[in-house]
C-alpha atoms as a PDB file:
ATOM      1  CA  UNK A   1      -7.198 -28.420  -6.997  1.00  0.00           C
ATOM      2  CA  UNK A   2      -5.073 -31.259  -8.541  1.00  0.00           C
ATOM      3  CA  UNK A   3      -3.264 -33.422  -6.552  1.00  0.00           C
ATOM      4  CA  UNK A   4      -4.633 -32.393  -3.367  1.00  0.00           C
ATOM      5  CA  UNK A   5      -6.192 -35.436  -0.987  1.00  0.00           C
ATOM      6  CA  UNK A   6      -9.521 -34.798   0.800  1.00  0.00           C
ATOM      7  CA  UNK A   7      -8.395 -31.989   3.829  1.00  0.00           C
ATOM      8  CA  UNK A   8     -10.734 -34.439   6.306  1.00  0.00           C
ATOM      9  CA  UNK A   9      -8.351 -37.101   6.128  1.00  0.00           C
ATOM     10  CA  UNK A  10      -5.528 -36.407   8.528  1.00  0.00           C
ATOM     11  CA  UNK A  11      -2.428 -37.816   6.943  1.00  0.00           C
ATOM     12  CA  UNK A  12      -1.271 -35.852   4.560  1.00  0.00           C
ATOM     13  CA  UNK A  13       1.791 -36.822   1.621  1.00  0.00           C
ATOM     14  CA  UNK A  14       4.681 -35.481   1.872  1.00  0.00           C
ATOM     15  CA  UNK A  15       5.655 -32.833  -0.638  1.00  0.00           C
ATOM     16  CA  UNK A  16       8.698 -30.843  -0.944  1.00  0.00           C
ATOM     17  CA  UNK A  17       8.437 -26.645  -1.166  1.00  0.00           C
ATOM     18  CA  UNK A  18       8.673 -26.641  -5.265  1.00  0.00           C
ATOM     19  CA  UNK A  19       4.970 -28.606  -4.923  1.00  0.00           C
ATOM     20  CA  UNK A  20       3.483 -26.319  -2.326  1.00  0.00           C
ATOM     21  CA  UNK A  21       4.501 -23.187  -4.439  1.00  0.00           C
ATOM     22  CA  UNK A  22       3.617 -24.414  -7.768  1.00  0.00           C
ATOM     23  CA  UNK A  23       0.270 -25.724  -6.384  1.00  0.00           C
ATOM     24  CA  UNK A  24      -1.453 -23.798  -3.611  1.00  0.00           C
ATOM     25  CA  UNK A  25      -2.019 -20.712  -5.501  1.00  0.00           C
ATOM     26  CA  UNK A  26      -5.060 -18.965  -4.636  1.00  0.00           C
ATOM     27  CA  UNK A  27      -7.726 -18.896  -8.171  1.00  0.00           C
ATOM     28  CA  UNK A  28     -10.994 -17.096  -8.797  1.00  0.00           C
ATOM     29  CA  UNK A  29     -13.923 -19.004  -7.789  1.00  0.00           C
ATOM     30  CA  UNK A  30     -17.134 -17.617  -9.016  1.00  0.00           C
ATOM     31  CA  UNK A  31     -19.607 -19.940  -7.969  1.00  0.00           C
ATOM     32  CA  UNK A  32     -21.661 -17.637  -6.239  1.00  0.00           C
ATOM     33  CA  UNK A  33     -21.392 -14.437  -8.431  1.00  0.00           C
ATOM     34  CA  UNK A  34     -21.592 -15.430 -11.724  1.00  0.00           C
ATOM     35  CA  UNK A  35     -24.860 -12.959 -12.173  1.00  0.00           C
ATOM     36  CA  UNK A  36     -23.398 -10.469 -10.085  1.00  0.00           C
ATOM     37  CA  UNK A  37     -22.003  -7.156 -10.387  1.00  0.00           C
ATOM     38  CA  UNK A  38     -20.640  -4.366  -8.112  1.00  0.00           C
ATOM     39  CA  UNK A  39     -22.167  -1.595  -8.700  1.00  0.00           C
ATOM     40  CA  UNK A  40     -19.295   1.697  -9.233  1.00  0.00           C
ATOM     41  CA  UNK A  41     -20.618   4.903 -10.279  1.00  0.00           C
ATOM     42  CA  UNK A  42     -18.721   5.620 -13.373  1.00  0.00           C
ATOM     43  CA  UNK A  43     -16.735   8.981 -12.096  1.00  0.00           C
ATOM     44  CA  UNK A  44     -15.511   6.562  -9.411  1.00  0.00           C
ATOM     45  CA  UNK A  45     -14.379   3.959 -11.535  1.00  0.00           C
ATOM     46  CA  UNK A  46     -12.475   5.694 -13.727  1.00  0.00           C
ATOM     47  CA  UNK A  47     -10.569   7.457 -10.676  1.00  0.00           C
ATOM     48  CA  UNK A  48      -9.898   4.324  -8.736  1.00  0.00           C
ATOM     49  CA  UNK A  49      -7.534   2.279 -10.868  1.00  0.00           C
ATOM     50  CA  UNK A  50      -7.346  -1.499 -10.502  1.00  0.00           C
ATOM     51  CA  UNK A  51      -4.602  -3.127  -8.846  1.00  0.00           C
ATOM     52  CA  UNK A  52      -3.551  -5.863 -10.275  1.00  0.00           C
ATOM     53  CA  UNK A  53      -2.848  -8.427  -7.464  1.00  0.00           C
ATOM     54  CA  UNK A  54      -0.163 -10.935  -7.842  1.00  0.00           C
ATOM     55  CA  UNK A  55      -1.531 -14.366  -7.124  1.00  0.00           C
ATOM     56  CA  UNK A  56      -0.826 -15.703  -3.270  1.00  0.00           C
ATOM     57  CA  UNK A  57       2.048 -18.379  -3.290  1.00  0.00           C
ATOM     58  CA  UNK A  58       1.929 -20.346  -0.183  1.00  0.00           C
ATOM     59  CA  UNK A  59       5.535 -20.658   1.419  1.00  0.00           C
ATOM     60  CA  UNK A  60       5.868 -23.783   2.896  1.00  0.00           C
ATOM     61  CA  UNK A  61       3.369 -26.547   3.395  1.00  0.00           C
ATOM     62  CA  UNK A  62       1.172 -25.561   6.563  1.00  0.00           C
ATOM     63  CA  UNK A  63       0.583 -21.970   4.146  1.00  0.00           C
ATOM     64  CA  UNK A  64      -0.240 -24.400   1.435  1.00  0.00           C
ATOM     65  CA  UNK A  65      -2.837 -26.877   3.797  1.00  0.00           C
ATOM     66  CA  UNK A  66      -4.153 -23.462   5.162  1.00  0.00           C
ATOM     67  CA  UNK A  67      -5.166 -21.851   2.104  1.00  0.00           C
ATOM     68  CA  UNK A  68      -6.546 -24.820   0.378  1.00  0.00           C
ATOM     69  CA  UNK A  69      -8.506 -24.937   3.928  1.00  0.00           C
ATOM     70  CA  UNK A  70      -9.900 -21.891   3.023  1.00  0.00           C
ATOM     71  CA  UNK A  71     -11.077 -23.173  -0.687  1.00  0.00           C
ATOM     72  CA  UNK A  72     -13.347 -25.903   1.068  1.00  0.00           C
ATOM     73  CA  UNK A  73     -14.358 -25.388   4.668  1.00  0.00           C
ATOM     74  CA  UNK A  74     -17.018 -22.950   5.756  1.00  0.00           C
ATOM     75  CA  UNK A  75     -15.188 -22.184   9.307  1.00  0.00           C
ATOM     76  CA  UNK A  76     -11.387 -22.742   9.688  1.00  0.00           C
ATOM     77  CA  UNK A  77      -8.939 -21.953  12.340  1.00  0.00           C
ATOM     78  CA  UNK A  78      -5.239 -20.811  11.908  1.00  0.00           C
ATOM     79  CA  UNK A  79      -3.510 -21.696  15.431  1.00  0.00           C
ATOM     80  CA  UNK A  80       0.044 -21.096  16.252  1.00  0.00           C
ATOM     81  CA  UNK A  81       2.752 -18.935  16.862  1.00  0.00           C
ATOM     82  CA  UNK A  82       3.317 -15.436  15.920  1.00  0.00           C
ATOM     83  CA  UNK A  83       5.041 -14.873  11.924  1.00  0.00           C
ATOM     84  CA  UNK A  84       3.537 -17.528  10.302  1.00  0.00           C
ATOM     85  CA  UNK A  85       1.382 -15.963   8.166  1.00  0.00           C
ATOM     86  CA  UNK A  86      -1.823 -16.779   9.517  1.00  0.00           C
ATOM     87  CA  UNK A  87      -3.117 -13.313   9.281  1.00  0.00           C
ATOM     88  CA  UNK A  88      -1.511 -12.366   5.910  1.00  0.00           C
ATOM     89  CA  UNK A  89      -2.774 -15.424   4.236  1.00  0.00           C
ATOM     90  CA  UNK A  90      -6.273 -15.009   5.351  1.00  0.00           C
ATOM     91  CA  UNK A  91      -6.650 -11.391   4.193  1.00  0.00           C
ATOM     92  CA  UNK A  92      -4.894 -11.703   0.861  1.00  0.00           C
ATOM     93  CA  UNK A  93      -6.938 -14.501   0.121  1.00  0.00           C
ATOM     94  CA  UNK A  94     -10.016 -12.265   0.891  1.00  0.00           C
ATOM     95  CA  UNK A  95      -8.863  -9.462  -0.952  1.00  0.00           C
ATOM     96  CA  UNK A  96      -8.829 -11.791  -4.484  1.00  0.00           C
ATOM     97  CA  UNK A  97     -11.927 -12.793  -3.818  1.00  0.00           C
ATOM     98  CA  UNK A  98     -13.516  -9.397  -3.414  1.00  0.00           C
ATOM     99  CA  UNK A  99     -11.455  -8.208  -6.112  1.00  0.00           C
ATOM    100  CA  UNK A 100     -12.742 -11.193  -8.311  1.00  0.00           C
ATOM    101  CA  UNK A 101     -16.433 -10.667  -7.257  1.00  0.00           C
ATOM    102  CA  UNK A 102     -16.252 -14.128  -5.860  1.00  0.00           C
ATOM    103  CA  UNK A 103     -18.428 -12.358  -2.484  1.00  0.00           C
ATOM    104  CA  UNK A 104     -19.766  -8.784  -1.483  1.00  0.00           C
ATOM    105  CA  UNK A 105     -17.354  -7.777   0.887  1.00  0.00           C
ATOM    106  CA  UNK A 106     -15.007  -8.507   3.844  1.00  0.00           C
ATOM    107  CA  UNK A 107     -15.281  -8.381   7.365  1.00  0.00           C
ATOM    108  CA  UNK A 108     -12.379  -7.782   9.964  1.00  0.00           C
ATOM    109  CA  UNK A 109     -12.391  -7.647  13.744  1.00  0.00           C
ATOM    110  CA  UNK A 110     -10.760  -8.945  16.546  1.00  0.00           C
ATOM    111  CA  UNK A 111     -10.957  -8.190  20.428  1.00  0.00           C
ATOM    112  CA  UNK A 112     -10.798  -4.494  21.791  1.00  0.00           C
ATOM    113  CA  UNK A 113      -8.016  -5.817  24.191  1.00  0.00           C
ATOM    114  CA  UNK A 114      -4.516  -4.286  25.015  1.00  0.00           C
ATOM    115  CA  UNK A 115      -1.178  -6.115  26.037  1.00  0.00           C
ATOM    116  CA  UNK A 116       0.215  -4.533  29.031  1.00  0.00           C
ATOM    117  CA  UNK A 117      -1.602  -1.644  31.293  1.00  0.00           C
ATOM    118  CA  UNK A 118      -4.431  -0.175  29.835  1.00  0.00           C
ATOM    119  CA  UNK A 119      -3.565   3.191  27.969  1.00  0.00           C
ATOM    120  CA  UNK A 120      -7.066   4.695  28.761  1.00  0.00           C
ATOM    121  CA  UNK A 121      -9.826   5.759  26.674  1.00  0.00           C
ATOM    122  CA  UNK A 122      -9.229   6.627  22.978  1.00  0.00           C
ATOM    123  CA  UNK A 123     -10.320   9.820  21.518  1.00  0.00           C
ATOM    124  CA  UNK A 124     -13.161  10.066  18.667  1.00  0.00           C
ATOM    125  CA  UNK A 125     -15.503   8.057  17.211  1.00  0.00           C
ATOM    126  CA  UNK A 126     -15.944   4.288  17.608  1.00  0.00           C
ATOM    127  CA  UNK A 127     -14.179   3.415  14.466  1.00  0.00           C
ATOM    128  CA  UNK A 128     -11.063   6.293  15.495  1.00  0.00           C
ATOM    129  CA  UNK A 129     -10.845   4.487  18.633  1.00  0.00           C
ATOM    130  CA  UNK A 130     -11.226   0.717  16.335  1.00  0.00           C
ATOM    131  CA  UNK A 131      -8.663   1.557  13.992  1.00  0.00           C
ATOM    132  CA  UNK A 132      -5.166   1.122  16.053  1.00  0.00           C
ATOM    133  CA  UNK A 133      -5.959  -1.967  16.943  1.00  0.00           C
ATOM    134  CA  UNK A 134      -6.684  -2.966  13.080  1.00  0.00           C
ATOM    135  CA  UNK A 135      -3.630  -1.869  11.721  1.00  0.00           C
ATOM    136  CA  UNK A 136      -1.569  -4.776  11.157  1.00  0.00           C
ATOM    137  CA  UNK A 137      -4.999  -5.978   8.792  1.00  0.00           C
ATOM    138  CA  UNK A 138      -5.720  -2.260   6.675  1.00  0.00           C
ATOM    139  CA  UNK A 139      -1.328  -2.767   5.942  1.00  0.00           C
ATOM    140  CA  UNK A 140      -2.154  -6.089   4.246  1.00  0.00           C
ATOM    141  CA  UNK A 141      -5.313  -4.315   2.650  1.00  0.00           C
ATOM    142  CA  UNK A 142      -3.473  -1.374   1.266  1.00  0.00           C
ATOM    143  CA  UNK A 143      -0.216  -4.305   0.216  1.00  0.00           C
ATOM    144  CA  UNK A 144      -2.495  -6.419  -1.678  1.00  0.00           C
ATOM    145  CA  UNK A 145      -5.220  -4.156  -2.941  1.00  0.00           C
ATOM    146  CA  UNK A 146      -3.750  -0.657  -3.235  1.00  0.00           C
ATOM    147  CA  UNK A 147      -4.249   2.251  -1.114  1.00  0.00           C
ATOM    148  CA  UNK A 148      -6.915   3.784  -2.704  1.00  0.00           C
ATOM    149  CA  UNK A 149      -8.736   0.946  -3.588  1.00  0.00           C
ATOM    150  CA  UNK A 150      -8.885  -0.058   0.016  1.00  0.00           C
ATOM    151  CA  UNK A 151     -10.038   3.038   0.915  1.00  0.00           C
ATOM    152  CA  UNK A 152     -13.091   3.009  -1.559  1.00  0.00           C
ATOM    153  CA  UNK A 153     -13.821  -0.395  -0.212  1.00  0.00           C
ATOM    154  CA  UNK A 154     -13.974   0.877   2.778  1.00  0.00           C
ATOM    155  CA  UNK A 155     -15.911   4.517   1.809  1.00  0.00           C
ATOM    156  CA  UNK A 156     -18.571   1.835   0.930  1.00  0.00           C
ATOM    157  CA  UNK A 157     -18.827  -0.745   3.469  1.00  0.00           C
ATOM    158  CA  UNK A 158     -17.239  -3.517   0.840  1.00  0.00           C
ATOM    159  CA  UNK A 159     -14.679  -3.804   3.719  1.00  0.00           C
ATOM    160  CA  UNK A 160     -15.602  -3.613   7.284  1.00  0.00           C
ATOM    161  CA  UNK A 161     -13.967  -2.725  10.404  1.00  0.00           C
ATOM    162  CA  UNK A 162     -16.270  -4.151  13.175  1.00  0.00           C
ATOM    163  CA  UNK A 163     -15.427  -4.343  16.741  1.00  0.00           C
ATOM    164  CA  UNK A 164     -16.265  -8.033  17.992  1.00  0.00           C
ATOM    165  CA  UNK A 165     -17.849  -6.656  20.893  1.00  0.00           C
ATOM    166  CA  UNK A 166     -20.309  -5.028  18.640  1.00  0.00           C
ATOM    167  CA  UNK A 167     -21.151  -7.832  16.738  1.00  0.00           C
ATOM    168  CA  UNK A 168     -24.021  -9.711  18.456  1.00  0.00           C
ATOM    169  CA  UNK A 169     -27.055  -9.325  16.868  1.00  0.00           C
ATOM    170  CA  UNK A 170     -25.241  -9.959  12.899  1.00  0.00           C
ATOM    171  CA  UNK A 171     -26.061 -11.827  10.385  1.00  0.00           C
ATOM    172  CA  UNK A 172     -23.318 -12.376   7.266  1.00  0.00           C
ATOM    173  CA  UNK A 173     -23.891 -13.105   3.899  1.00  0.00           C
ATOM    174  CA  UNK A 174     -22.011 -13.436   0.992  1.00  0.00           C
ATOM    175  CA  UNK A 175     -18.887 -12.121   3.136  1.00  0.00           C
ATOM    176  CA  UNK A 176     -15.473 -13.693   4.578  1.00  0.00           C
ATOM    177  CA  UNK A 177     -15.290 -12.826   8.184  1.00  0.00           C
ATOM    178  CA  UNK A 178     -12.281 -12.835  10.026  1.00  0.00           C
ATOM    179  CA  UNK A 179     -11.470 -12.354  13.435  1.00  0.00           C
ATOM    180  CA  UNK A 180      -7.282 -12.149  14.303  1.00  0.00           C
ATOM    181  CA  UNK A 181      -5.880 -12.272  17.357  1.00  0.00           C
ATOM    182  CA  UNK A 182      -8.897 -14.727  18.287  1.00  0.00           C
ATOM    183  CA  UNK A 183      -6.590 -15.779  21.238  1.00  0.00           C
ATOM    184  CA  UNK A 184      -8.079 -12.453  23.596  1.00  0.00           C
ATOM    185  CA  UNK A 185     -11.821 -13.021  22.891  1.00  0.00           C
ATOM    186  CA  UNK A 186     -13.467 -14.730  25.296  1.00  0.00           C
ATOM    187  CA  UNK A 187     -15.356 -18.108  25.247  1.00  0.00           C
ATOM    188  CA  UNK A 188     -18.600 -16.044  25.193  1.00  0.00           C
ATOM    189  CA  UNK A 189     -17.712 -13.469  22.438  1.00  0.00           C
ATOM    190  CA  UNK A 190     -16.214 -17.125  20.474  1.00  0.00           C
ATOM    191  CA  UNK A 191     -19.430 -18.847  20.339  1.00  0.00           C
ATOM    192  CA  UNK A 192     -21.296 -15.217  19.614  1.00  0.00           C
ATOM    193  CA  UNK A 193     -18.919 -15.308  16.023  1.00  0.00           C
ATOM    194  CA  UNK A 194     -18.911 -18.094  15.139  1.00  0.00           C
ATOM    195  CA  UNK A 195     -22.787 -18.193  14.842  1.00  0.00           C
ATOM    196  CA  UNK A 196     -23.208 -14.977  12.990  1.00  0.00           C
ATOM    197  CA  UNK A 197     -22.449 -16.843   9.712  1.00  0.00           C
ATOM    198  CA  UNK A 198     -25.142 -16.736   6.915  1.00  0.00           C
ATOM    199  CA  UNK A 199     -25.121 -17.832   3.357  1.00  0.00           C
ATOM    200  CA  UNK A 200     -21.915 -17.854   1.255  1.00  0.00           C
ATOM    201  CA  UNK A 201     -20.067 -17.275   4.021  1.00  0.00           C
ATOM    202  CA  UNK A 202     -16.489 -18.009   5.183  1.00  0.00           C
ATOM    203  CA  UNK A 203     -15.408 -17.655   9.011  1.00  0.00           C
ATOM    204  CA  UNK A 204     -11.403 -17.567   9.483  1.00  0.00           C
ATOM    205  CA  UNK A 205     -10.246 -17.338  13.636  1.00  0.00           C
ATOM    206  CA  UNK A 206      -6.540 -16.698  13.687  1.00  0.00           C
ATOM    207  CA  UNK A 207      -4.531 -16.237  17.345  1.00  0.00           C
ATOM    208  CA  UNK A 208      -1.670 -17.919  19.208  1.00  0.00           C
ATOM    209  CA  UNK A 209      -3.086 -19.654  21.967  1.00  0.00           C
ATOM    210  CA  UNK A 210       0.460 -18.899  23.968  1.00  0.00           C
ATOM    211  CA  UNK A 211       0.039 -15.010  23.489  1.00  0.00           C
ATOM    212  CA  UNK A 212      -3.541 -14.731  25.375  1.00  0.00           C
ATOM    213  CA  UNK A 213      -3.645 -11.279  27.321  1.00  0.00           C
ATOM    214  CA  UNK A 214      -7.404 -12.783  28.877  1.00  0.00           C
ATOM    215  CA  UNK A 215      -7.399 -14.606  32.217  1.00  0.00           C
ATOM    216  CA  UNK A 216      -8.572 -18.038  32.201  1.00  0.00           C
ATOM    217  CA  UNK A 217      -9.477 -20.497  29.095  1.00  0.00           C
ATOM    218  CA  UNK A 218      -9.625 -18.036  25.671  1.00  0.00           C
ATOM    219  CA  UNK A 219     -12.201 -18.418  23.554  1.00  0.00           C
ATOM    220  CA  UNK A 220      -9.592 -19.798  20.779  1.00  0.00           C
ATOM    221  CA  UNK A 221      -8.131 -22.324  23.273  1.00  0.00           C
ATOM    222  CA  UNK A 222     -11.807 -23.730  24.100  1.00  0.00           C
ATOM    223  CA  UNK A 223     -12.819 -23.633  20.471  1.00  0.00           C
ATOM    224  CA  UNK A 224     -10.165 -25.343  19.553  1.00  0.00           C
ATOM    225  CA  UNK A 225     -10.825 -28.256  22.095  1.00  0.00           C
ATOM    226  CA  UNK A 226     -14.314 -28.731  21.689  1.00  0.00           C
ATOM    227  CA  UNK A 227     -14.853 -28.059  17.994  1.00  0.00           C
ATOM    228  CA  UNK A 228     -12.493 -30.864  16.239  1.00  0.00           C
ATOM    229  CA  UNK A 229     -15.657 -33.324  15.182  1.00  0.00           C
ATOM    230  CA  UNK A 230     -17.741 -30.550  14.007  1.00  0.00           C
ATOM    231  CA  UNK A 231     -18.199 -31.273  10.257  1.00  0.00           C
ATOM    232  CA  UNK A 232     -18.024 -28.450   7.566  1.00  0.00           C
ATOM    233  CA  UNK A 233     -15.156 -26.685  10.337  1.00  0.00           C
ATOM    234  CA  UNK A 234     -10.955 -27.620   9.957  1.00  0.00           C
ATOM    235  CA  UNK A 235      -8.094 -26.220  12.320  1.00  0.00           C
ATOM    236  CA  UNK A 236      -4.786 -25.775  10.576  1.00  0.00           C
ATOM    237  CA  UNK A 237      -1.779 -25.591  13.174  1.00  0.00           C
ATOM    238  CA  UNK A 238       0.996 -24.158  12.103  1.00  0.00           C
ATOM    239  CA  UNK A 239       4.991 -24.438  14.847  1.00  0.00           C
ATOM    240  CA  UNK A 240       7.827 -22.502  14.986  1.00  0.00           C
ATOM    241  CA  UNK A 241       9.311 -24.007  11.953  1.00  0.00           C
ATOM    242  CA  UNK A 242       6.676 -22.548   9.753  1.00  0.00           C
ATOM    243  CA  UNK A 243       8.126 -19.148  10.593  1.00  0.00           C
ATOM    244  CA  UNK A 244       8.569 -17.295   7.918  1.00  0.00           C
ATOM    245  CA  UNK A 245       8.666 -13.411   8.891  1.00  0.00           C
ATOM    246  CA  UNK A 246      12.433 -13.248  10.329  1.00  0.00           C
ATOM    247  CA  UNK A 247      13.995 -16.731  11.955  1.00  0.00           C
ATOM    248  CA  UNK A 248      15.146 -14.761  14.753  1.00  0.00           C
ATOM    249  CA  UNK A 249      11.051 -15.640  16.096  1.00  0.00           C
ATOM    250  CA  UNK A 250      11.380 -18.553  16.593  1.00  0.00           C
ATOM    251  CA  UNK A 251      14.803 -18.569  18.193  1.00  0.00           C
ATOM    252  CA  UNK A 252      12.554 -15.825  21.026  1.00  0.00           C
ATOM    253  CA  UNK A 253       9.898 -18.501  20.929  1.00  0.00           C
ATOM    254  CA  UNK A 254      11.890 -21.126  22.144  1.00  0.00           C
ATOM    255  CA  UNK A 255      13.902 -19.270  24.475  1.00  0.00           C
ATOM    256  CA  UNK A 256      10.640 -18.199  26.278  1.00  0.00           C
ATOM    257  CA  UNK A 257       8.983 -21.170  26.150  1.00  0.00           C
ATOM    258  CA  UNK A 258      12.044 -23.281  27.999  1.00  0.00           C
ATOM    259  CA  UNK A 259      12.155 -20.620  30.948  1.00  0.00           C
ATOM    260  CA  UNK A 260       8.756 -21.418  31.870  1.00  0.00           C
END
């Protein structure tokens, strides 16, 4: 990526939003798949029409850092406050390169935890009960890839829905994992993840650290703290001005934040 320093080095140069945009544009990769095809029975092909999906601009320079984050570390944390884009960025960016062939599929999960007073046990299977609390990540899936390509993604385990609390035990290749609302795991189910990464593979832990509904240290807030000298492993943190789903967020932000 032209023009872009080493993402070790700490200081970054400034750049203004028309550099950002015009620069930090996600692009097929295919260093690991040049020999490799998807296989898609033929009747299936032809009734699942591509999507064509609209390269990811980043909006403002943290987006930008972030994504080219995700273009050279292995592990990489998204920390900060809610409408930032952590989340969006991280499963567009996924959804190009499964799209592109760049890996084999996609992994999403995140904590089976609830805000507020437990609402009880769910009815159906596992993934019945799984799937409200992955809805904010199969919206982005059915945005960026198209509803029924999602779907046959998912009909064939190209896209996974897998509950972290399931996950010991795993072993990923050739796969982008990524765990949202990292901020409710705990430090136990943290170090589980983060070692369940095999060949090819990219780990991406987003949460805000302020919105933990876990008692005690999260997982995301010790990661965070004891990971920063690991090699191979960046933490992008994005602030309230990064904001960029409605401005009145960070105006609530604030406001909760000074009555503390």
């Amino acid at each position: 990526m032209k023009n872009q320093r080493n993402p070790r080095n700490r200081k970054q140069p400034q750049r203004n939003a028309e550099y950002f945009e015009d620069v930090f544009i996600s692009k097929p990769n295919r260093r690991h798949v040049e020999d490799k095809e998807l296989y898609v029975p033929e009747y299936l092909e032809e009734s699942v029409p591509e999507k064509v999906i609209p390269p990811l601009r980043a909006l403002n320079e943290a987006q930008g850092q972030y994504l080219a984050a995700q273009r050279t570390y292995e592990v990489v944390f998204g920390v900060g406050p809610a409408g930032t884009g952590k989340s969006y960025c991280a499963v567009s960016m996924a959804c190009e390169q499964l799209a592109h062939r760049e890996i084999e599929k996609i992994i999403l999960t995140r904590p089976m935890v609830e805000t507020g007073p437990k609402v009880g046990a769910l009815p159906g299977t596992l993934m019945e009960k799984y799937t409200p609390y992955m809805m904010a990540l199969l919206s982005i899936l059915d945005e960026r890839l198209g509803k029924s390509k999602a779907a046959y993604y998912l009909k064939h385990g190209q896209i996974q829905l897998l509950p972290l609390e399931f996950m010991r035990g795993q072993t990923f290749n050739d796969a982008v994992v990524i765990l949202d609302e990292a901020q409710n795991s705990t430090q136990e189910q943290m170090k589980m993840f983060l070692t369940r990464l095999g060949k090819h593979t990219r780990a991406v832990v987003n949460g805000d650290i302020d919105q933990s509904d876990v008692r005690g240290v999260s997982g995301l807030a010790h990661a965070v703290r004891i990971l920063t000298k690991v090699n191979g492993l960046v933490i992008c943190t994005f602030t309230e001005d990064d904001i960029v789903r409605n401005q009145l967020i960070k105006e609530i932000i604030i406001a909760y934040r000074n009555n503390v």
